[in-house]
C-alpha atoms as a PDB file:
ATOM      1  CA  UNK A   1      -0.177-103.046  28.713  1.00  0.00           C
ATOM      2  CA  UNK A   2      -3.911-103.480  28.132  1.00  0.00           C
ATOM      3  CA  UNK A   3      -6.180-100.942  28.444  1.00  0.00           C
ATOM      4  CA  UNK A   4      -9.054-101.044  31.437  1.00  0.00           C
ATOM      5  CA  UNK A   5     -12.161-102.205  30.375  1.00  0.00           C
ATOM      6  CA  UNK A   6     -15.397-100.222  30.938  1.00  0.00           C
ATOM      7  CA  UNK A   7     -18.788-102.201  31.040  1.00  0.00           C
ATOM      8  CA  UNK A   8     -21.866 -99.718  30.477  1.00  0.00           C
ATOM      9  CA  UNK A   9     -25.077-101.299  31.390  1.00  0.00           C
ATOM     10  CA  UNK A  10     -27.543 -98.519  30.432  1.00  0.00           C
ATOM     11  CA  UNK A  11     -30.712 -98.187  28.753  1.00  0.00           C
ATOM     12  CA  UNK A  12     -30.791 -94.892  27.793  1.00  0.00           C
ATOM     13  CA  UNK A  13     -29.282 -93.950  24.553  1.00  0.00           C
ATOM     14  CA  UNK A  14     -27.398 -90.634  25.423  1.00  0.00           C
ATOM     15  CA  UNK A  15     -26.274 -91.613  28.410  1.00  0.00           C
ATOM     16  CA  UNK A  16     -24.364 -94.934  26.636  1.00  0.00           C
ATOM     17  CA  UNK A  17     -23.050 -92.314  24.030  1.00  0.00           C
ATOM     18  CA  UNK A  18     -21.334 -90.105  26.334  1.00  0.00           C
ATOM     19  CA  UNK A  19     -19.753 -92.673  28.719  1.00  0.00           C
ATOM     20  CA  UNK A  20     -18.679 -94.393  25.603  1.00  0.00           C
ATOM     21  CA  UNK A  21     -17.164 -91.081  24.080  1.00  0.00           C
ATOM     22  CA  UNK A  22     -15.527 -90.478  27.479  1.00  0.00           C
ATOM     23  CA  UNK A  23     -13.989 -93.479  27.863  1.00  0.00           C
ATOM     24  CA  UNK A  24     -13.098 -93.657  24.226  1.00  0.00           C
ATOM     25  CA  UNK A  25     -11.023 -90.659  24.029  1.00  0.00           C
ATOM     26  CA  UNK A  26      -9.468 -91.503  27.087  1.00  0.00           C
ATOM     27  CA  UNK A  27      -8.081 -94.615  25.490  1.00  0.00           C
ATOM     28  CA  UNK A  28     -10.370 -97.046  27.373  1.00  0.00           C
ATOM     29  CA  UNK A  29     -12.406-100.095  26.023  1.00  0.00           C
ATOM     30  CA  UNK A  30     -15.961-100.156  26.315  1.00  0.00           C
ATOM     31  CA  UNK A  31     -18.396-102.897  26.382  1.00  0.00           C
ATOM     32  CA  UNK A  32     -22.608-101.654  26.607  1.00  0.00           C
ATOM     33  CA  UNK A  33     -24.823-103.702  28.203  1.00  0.00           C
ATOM     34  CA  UNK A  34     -28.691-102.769  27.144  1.00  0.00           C
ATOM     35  CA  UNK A  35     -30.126-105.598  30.146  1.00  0.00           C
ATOM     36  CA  UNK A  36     -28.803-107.275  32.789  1.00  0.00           C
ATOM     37  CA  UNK A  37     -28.646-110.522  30.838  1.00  0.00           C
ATOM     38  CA  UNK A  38     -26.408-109.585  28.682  1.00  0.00           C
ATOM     39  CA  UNK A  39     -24.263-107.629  31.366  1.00  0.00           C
ATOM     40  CA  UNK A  40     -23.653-110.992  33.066  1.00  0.00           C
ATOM     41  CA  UNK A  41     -22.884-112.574  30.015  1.00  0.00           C
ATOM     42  CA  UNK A  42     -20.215-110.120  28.756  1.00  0.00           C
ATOM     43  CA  UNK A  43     -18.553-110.389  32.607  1.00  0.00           C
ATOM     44  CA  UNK A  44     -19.033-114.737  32.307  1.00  0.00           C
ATOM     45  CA  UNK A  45     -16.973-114.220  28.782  1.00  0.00           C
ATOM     46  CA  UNK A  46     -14.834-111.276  29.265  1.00  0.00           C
ATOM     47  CA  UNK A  47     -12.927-109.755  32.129  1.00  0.00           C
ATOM     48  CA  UNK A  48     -13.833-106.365  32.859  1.00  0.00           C
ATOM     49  CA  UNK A  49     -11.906-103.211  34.854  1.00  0.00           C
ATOM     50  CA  UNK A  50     -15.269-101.605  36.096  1.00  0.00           C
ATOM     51  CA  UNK A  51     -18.765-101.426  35.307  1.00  0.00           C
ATOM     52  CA  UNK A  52     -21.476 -98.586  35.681  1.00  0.00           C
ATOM     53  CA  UNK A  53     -25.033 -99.420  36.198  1.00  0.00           C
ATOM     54  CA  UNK A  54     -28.203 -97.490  35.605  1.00  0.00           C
ATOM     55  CA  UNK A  55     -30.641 -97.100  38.907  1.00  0.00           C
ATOM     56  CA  UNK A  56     -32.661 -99.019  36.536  1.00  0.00           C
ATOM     57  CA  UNK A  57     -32.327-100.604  33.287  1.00  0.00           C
ATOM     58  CA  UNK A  58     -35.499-101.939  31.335  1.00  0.00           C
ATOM     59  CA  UNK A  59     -37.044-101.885  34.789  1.00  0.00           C
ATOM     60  CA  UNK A  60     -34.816-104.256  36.695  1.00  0.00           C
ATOM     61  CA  UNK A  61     -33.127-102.342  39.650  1.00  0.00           C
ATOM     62  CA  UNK A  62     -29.762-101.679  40.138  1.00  0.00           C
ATOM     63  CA  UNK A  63     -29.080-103.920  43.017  1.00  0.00           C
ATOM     64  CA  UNK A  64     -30.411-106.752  40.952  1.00  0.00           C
ATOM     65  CA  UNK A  65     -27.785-106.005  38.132  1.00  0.00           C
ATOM     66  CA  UNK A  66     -25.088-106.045  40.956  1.00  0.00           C
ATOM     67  CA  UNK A  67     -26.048-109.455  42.374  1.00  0.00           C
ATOM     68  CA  UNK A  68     -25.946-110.864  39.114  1.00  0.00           C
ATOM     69  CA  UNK A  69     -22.428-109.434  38.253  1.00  0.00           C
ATOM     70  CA  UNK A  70     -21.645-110.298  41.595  1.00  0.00           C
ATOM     71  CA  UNK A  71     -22.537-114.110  41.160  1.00  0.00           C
ATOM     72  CA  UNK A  72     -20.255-114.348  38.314  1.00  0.00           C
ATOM     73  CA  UNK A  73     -17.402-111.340  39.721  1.00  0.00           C
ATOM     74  CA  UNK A  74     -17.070-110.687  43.189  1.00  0.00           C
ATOM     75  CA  UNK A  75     -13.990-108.236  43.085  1.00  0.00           C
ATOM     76  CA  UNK A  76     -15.827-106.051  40.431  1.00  0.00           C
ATOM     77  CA  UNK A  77     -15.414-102.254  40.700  1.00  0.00           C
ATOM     78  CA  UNK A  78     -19.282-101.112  40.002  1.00  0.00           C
ATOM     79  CA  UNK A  79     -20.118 -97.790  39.891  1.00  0.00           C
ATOM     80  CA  UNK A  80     -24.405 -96.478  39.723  1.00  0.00           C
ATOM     81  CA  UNK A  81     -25.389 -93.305  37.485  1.00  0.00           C
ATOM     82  CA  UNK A  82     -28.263 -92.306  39.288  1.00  0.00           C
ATOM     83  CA  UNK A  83     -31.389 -89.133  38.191  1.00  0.00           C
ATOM     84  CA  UNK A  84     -33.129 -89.018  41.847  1.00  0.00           C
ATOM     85  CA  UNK A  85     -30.527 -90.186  45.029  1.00  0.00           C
ATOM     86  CA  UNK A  86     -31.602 -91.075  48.454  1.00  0.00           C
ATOM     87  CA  UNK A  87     -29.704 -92.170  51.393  1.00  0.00           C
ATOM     88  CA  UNK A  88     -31.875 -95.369  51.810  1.00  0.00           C
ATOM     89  CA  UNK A  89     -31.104 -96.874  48.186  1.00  0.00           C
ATOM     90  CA  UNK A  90     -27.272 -95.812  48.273  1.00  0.00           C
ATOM     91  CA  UNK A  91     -27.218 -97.455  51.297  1.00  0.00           C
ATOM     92  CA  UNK A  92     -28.778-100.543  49.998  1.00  0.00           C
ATOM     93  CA  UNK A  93     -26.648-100.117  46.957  1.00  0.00           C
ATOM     94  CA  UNK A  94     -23.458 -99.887  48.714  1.00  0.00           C
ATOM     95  CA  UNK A  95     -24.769-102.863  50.464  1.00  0.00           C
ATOM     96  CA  UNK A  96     -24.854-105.082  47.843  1.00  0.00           C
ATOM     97  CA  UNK A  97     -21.635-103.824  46.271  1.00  0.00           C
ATOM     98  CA  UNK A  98     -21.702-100.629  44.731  1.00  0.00           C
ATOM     99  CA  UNK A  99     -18.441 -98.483  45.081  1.00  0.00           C
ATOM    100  CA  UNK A 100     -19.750 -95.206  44.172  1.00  0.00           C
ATOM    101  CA  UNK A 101     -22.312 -93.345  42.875  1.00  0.00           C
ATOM    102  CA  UNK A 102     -22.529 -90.578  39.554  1.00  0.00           C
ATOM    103  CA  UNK A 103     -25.625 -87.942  39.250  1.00  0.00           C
ATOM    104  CA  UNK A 104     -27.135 -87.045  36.381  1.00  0.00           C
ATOM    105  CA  UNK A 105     -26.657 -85.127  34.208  1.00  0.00           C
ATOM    106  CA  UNK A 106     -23.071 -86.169  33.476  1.00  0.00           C
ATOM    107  CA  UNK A 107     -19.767 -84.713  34.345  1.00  0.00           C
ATOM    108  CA  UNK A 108     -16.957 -85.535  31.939  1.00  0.00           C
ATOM    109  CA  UNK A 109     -14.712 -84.801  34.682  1.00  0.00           C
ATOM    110  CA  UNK A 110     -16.658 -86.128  37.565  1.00  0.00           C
ATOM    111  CA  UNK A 111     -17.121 -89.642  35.835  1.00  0.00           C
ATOM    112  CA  UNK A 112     -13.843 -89.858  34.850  1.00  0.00           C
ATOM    113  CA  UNK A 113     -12.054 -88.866  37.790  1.00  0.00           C
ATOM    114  CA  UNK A 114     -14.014 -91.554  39.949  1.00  0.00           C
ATOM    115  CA  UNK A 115     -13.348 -94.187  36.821  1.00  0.00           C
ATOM    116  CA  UNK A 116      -9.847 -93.303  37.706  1.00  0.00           C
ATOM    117  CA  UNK A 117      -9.704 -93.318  41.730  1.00  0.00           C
ATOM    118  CA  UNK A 118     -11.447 -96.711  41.845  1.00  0.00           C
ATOM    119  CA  UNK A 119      -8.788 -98.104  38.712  1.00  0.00           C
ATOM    120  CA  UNK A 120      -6.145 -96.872  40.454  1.00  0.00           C
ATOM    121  CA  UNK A 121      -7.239 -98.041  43.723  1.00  0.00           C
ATOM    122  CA  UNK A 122      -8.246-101.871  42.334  1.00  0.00           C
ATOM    123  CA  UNK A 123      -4.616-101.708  40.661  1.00  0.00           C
ATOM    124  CA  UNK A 124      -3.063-101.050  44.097  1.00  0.00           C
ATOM    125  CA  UNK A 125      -4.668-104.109  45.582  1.00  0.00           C
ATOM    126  CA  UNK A 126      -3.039-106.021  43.403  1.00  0.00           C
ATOM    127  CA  UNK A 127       0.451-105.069  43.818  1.00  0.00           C
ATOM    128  CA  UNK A 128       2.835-107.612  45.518  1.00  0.00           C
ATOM    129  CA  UNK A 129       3.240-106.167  49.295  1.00  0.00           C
ATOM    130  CA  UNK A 130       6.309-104.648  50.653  1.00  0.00           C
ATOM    131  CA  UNK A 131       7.878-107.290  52.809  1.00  0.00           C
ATOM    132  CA  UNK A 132       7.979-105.847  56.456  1.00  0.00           C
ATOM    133  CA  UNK A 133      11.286-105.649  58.064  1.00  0.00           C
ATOM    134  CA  UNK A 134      11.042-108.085  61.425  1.00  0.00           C
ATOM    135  CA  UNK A 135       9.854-106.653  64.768  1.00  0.00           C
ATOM    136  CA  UNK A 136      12.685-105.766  67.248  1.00  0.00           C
ATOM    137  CA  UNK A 137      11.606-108.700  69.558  1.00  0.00           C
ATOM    138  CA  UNK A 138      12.128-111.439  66.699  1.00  0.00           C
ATOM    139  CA  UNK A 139      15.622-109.589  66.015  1.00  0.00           C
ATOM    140  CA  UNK A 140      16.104-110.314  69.383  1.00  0.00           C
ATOM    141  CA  UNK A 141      15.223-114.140  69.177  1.00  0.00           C
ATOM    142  CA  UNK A 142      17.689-114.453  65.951  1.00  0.00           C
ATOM    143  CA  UNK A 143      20.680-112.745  68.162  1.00  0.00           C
ATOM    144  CA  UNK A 144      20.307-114.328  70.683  1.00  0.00           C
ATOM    145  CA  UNK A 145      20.321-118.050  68.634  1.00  0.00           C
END
């Protein structure tokens, strides 16, 4: 079985090192990011679980980064580590694809609990579905035949 993949796009160097040690010792693979050119280049080559995104990384916004990783992955899991939030930019986040949202200063816990949740929840999409048993009136119509 292959191990999810973590994407980090993140300019700040502390911030890199402790996702990277999180999802490290929690037998994940990690990929960083330092722009959004490079983020969009590692999703073009490689296929990635989840990515988080800095509000801002060498001062390109967050929503840009998510177009761009949108343009290249739609179904992309992205979570956005944020210092200062405000309704009007999660809202604008979540708008343009953002599944959640992590404060600053970092929870081990926190991050990887949601890292987990939105896995788990991506993996569940992608299960076969159950096949549903017919409805009584198409019973009916096979009886009856």
């Amino acid at each position: 079985m292959a191990y999810p993949r973590i994407l980090i796009i993140e300019d700040t160097r502390q911030t890199v090192d402790d996702l990277r040690d999180y999802f490290e010792l929690e037998g994940y693979e990690t990929e960083v990011a330092l722009n959004s050119q490079v983020a969009v280049s590692i999703i073009a080559e490689r296929k990635m679980s989840l990515a988080l995104i800095g509000t801002e990384v060498h001062e390109v916004p967050a929503i840009e980064i998510i177009k761009g990783l949108r343009s290249v992955d739609p179904s992309l899991p992205i979570i956005v580590i944020y210092e200062n939030k405000s309704k009007r930019t999660e809202a604008a986040l979540t708008k343009a694809g953002a599944q959640d949202f992590i404060a600053k200063p970092l929870d081990k816990n926190i991050v990887l609990q949601k890292v987990k949740s939105i896995l788990e929840l991506k993996e569940a999409e992608h299960l076969p579905k159950e096949p549903s048993l017919p409805s009584k009136a198409i019973r009916r119509r096979v009886k009856k035949k």
